[in-house]
Protein backbone atom coordinates (compact mmCIF):
# COMPACT_ATOMS: atom_id res chain seq x y z
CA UNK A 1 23.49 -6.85 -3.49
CA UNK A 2 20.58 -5.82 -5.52
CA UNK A 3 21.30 -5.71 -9.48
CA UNK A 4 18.61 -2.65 -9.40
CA UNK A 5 21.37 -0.86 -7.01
CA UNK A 6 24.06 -1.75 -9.05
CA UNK A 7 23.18 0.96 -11.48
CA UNK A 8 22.99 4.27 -9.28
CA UNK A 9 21.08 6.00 -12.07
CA UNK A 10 17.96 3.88 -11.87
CA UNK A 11 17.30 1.87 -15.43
CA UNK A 12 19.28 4.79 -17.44
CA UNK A 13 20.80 4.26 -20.28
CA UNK A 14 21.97 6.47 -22.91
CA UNK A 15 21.52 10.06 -22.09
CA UNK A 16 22.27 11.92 -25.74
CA UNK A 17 19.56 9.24 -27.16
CA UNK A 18 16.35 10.76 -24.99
CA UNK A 19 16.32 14.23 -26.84
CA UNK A 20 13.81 13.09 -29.51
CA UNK A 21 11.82 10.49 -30.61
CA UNK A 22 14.61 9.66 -33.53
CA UNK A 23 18.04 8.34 -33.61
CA UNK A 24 17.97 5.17 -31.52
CA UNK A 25 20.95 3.60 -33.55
CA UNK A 26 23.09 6.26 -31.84
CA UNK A 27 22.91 5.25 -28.17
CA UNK A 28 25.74 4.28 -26.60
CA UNK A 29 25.28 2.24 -23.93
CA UNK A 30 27.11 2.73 -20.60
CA UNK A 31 26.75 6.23 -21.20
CA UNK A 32 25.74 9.04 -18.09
CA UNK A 33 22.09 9.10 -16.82
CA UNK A 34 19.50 9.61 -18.89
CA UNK A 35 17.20 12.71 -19.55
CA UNK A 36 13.51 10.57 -19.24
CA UNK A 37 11.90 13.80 -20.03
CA UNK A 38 11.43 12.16 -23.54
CA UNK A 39 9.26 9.51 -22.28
CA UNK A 40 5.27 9.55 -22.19
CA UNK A 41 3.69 11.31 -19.35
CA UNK A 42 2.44 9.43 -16.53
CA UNK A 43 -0.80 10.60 -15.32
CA UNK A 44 -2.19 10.54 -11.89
CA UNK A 45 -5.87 8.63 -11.52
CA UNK A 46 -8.42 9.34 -9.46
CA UNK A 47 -9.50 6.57 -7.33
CA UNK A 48 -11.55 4.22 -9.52
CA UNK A 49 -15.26 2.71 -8.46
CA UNK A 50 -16.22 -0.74 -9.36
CA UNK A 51 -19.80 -1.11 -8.94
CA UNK A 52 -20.69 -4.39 -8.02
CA UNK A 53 -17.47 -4.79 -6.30
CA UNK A 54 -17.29 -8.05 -3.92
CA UNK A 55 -16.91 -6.90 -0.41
CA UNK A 56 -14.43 -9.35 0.61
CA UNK A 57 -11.67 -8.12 -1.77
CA UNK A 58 -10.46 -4.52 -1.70
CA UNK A 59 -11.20 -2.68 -4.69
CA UNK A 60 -9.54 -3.53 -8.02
CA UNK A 61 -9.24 -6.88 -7.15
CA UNK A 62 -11.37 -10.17 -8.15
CA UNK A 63 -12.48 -13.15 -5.95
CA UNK A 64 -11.80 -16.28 -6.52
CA UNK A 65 -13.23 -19.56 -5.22
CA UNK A 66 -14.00 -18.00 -1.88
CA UNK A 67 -10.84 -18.04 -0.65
CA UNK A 68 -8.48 -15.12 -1.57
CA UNK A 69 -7.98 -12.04 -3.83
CA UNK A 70 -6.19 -11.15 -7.09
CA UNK A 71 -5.33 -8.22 -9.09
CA UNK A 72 -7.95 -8.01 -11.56
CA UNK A 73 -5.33 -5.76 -13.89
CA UNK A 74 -1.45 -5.94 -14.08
CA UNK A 75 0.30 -3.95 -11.36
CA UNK A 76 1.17 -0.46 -11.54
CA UNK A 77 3.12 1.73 -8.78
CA UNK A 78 2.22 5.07 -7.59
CA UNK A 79 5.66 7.24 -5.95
CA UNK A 80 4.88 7.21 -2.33
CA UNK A 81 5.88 11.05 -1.15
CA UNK A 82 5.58 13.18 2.00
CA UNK A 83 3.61 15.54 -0.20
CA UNK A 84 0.79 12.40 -1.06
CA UNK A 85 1.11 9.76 -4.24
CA UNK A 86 2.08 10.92 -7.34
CA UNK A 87 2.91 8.82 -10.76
CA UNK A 88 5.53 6.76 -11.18
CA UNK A 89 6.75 6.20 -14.96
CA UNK A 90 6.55 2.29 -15.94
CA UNK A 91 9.42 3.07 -17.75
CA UNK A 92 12.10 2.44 -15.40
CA UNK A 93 13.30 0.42 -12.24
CA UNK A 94 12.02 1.17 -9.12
CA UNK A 95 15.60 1.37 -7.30
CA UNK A 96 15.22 2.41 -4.03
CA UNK A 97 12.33 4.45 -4.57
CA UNK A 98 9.07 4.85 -1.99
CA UNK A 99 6.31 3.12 -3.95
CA UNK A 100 2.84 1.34 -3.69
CA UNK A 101 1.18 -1.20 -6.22
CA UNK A 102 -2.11 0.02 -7.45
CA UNK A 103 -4.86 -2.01 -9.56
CA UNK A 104 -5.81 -0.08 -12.27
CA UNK A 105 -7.47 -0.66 -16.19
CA UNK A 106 -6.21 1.37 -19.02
CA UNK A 107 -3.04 2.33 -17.19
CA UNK A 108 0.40 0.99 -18.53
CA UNK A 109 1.64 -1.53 -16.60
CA UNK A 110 5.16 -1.26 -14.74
CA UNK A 111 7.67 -3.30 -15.88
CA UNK A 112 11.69 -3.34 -14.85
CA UNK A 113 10.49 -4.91 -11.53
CA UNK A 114 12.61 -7.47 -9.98
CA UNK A 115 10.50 -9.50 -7.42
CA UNK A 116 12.43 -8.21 -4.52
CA UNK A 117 10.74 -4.86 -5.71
CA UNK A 118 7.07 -6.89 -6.38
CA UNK A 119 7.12 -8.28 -3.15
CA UNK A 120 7.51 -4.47 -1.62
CA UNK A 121 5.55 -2.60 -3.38
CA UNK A 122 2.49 -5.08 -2.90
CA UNK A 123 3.00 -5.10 0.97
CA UNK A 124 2.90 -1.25 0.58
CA UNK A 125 -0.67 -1.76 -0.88
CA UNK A 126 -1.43 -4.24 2.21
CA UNK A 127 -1.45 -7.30 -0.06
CA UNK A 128 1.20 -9.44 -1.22
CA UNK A 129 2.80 -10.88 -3.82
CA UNK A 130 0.44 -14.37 -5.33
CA UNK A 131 1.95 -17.74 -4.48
CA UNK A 132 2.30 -19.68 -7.74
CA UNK A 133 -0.84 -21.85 -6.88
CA UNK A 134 -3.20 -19.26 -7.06
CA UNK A 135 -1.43 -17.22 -9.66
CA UNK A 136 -2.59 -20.47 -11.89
CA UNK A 137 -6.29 -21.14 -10.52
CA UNK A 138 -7.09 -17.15 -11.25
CA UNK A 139 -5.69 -18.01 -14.59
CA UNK A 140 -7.42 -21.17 -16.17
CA UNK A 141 -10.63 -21.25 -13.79
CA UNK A 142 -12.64 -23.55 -11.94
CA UNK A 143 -12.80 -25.81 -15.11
CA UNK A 144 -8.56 -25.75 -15.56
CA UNK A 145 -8.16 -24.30 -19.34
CA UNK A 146 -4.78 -23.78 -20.72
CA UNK A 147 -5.64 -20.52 -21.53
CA UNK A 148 -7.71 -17.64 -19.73
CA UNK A 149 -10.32 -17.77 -21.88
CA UNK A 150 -10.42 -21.63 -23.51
CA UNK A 151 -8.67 -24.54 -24.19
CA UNK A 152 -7.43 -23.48 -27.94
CA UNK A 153 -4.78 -20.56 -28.22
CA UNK A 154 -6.29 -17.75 -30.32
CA UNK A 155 -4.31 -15.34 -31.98
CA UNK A 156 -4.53 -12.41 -31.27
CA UNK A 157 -6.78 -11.90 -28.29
CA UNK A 158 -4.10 -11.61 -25.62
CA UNK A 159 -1.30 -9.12 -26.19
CA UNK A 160 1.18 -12.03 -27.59
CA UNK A 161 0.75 -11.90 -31.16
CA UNK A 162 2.87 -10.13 -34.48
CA UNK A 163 5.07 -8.09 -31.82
CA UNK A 164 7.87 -6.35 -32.24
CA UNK A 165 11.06 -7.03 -30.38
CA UNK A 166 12.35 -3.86 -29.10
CA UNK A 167 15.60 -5.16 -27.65
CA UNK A 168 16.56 -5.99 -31.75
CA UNK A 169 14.99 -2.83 -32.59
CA UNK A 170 17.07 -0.66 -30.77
CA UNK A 171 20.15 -3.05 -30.02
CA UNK A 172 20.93 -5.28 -33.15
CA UNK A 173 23.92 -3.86 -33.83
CA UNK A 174 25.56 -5.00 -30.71
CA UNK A 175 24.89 -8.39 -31.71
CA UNK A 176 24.80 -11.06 -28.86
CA UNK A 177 25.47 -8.38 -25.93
CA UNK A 178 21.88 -6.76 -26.98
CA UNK A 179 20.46 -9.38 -24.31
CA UNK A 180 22.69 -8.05 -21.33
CA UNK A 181 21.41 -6.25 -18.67
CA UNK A 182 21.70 -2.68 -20.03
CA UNK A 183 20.21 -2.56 -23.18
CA UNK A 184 17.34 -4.73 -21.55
CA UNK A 185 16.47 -2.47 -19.11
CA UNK A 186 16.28 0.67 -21.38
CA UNK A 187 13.63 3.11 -20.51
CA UNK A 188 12.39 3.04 -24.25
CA UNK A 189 11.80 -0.86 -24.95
CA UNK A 190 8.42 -0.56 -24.16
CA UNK A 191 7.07 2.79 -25.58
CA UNK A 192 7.84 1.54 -29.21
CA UNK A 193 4.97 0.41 -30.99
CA UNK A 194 3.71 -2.93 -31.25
CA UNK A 195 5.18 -3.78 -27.75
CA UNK A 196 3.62 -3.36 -24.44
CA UNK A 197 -0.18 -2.53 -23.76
CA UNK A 198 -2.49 -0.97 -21.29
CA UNK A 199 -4.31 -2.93 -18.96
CA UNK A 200 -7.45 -4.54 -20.16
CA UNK A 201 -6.72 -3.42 -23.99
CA UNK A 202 -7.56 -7.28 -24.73
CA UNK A 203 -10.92 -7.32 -23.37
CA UNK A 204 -11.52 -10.96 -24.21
CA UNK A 205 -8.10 -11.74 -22.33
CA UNK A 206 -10.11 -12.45 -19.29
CA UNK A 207 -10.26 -15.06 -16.82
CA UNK A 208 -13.62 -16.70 -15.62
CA UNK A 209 -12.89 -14.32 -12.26
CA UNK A 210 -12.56 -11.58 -14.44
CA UNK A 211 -8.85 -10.83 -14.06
CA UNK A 212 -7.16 -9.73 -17.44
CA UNK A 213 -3.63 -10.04 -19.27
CA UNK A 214 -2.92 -13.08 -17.36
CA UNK A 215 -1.30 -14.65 -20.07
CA UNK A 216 1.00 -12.24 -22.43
CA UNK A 217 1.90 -8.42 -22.15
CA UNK A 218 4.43 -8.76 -19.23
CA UNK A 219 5.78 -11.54 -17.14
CA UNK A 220 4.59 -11.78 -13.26
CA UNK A 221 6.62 -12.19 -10.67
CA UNK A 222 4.91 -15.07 -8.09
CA UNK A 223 6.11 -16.36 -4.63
CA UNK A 224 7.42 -19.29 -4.80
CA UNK A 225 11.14 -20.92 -3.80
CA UNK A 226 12.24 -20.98 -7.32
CA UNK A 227 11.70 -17.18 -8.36
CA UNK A 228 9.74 -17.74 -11.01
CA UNK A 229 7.35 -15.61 -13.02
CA UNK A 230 4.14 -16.78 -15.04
CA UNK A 231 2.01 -15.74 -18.18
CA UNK A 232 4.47 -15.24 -20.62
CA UNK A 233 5.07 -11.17 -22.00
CA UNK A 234 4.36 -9.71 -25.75
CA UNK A 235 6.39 -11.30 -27.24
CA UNK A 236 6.51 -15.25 -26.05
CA UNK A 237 3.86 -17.23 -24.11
CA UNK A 238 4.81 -20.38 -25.25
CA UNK A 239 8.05 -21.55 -25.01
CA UNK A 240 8.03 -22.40 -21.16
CA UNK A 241 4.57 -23.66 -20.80
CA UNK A 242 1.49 -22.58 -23.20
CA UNK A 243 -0.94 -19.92 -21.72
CA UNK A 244 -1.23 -21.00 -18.06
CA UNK A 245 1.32 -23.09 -18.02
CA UNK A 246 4.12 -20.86 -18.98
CA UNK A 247 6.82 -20.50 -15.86
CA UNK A 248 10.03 -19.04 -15.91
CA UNK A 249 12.95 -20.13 -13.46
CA UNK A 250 15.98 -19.02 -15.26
CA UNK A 251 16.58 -15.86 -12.84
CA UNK A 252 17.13 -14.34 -9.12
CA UNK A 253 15.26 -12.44 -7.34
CA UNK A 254 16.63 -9.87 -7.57
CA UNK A 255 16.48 -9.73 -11.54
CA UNK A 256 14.70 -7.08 -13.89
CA UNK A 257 13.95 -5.94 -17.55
CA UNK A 258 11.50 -4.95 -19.61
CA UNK A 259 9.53 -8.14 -19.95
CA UNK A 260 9.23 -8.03 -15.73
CA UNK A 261 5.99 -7.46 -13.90
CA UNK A 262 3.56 -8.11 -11.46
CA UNK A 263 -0.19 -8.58 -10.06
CA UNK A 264 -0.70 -8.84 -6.16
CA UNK A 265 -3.06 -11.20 -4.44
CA UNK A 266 -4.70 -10.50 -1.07
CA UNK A 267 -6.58 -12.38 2.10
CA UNK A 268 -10.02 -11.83 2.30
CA UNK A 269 -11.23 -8.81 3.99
CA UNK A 270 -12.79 -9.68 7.41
């Protein structure tokens, strides 16, 4: 069974805490759903024109080597509806909810995603979830650098420097059970400041292909045996690999939190 099922009311937590924008320290986890109405609005985006665009890669998406596609920017979902797409907050767990993975800059990225829900809401955009492989070749480039954008780590120009860990800032007073799966998949981890980013705020965290936040911001989810994800999030890029390297095995598939997301990689267009 899913974890993301196990909790009926989506990534909830904490209903009496959503009223304002003050008093975190009184949450009490385990409580009813939450009220999300507290959380920042989720525009919709008109579909976005890339001039210059490489026809063999659907739009939003960069080419590399001649021989597949990649998200240029982190993934996020749009709520798949009989009524057309509408926003989805990157707030919370997808559940069992409808959705489609959309390439976007300047857009918050979603996080909570397991990659049970990666792998779905990519094939509802017609592409698919990267295989480790190319997941690393989009990130160091054609001359292999540890890091998207050189061989030295430089402070600073992804998002993976002087964070803030919301987990502790919301949850240190339930000592070691902070790090279980509730309090990590709280709707609010990410809208405090000095944690997660929109896509492309780094503009010199860029790839030689032009594909951006590879390392830092949030985790991705790849394809691969082991369930892994790549790149590091805000907060750590280095202790499982540096920069490129960085791979995480120490979950299932069907695991989520606020560190969890995603890029999709396509075929080539015929």
């Amino acid at each position: 069974m899913r974890i993301a099922k196990l909790l009926a009311t989506g990534a909830a937590v904490g209903a009496t805490a959503f009223a304002g924008t003050v008093g975190f320290a009184a949450l009490s986890v385990g409580s009813a759903s939450a009220n999300t109405s507290a959380l920042p609005a989720i525009a919709m985006e008109a579909p976005i024109e890339f001039p210059g665009e490489k026809a063999p890669c659907p739009e939003g998406m960069a080419f590399v080597e001649r021989t597949y596609c990649i998200d240029k920017w982190e993934a996020s979902l749009v709520l798949v509806t009989p009524d057309g797409e509408k926003p989805f907050s990157p707030y919370i767990a997808m559940t069992d909810s409808r959705v489609r993975a959309v390439s976007r800059p300047a857009v918050v990225p979603q996080a909570y995603v397991s990659r049970e829900d990666a792998t779905i809401a990519c094939a509802s955009a017609g592409k698919r979830l990267c295989k480790s492989d190319e997941w690393v070749l989009a990130c160091r480039g054609s001359h292999s650098r540890k890091f998207p954008y050189g061989n030295s780590r430089k402070q600073g120009v992804c998002n993976d420097t002087g964070r803030t860990s919301p987990v502790k800032a919301l949850f240190s007073r339930l000592g070691a059970k902070m790090f279980s799966f509730q309090p990590m998949n709280d709707p609010r981890l990410n809208t405090l400041p000095g944690t997660l980013e929109k896509t492309g705020s780094h503009p010199d965290c860029v790839s030689e292909y032009g594909v951006y936040d590879m390392v830092g911001n949030l985790h991705e989810w790849v394809d691969e045996p082991t369930s892994a994800f790549r790149g590091g999030y805000y907060l750590d890029t280095h202790e499982n690999g540096d920069g490129c390297d960085y791979k995480t095995v120490a979950h299932g598939p069907e695991y989520h939190d606020y560190s969890t997301g995603f890029r999709c990689c396509a075929d080539l267009q015929n």
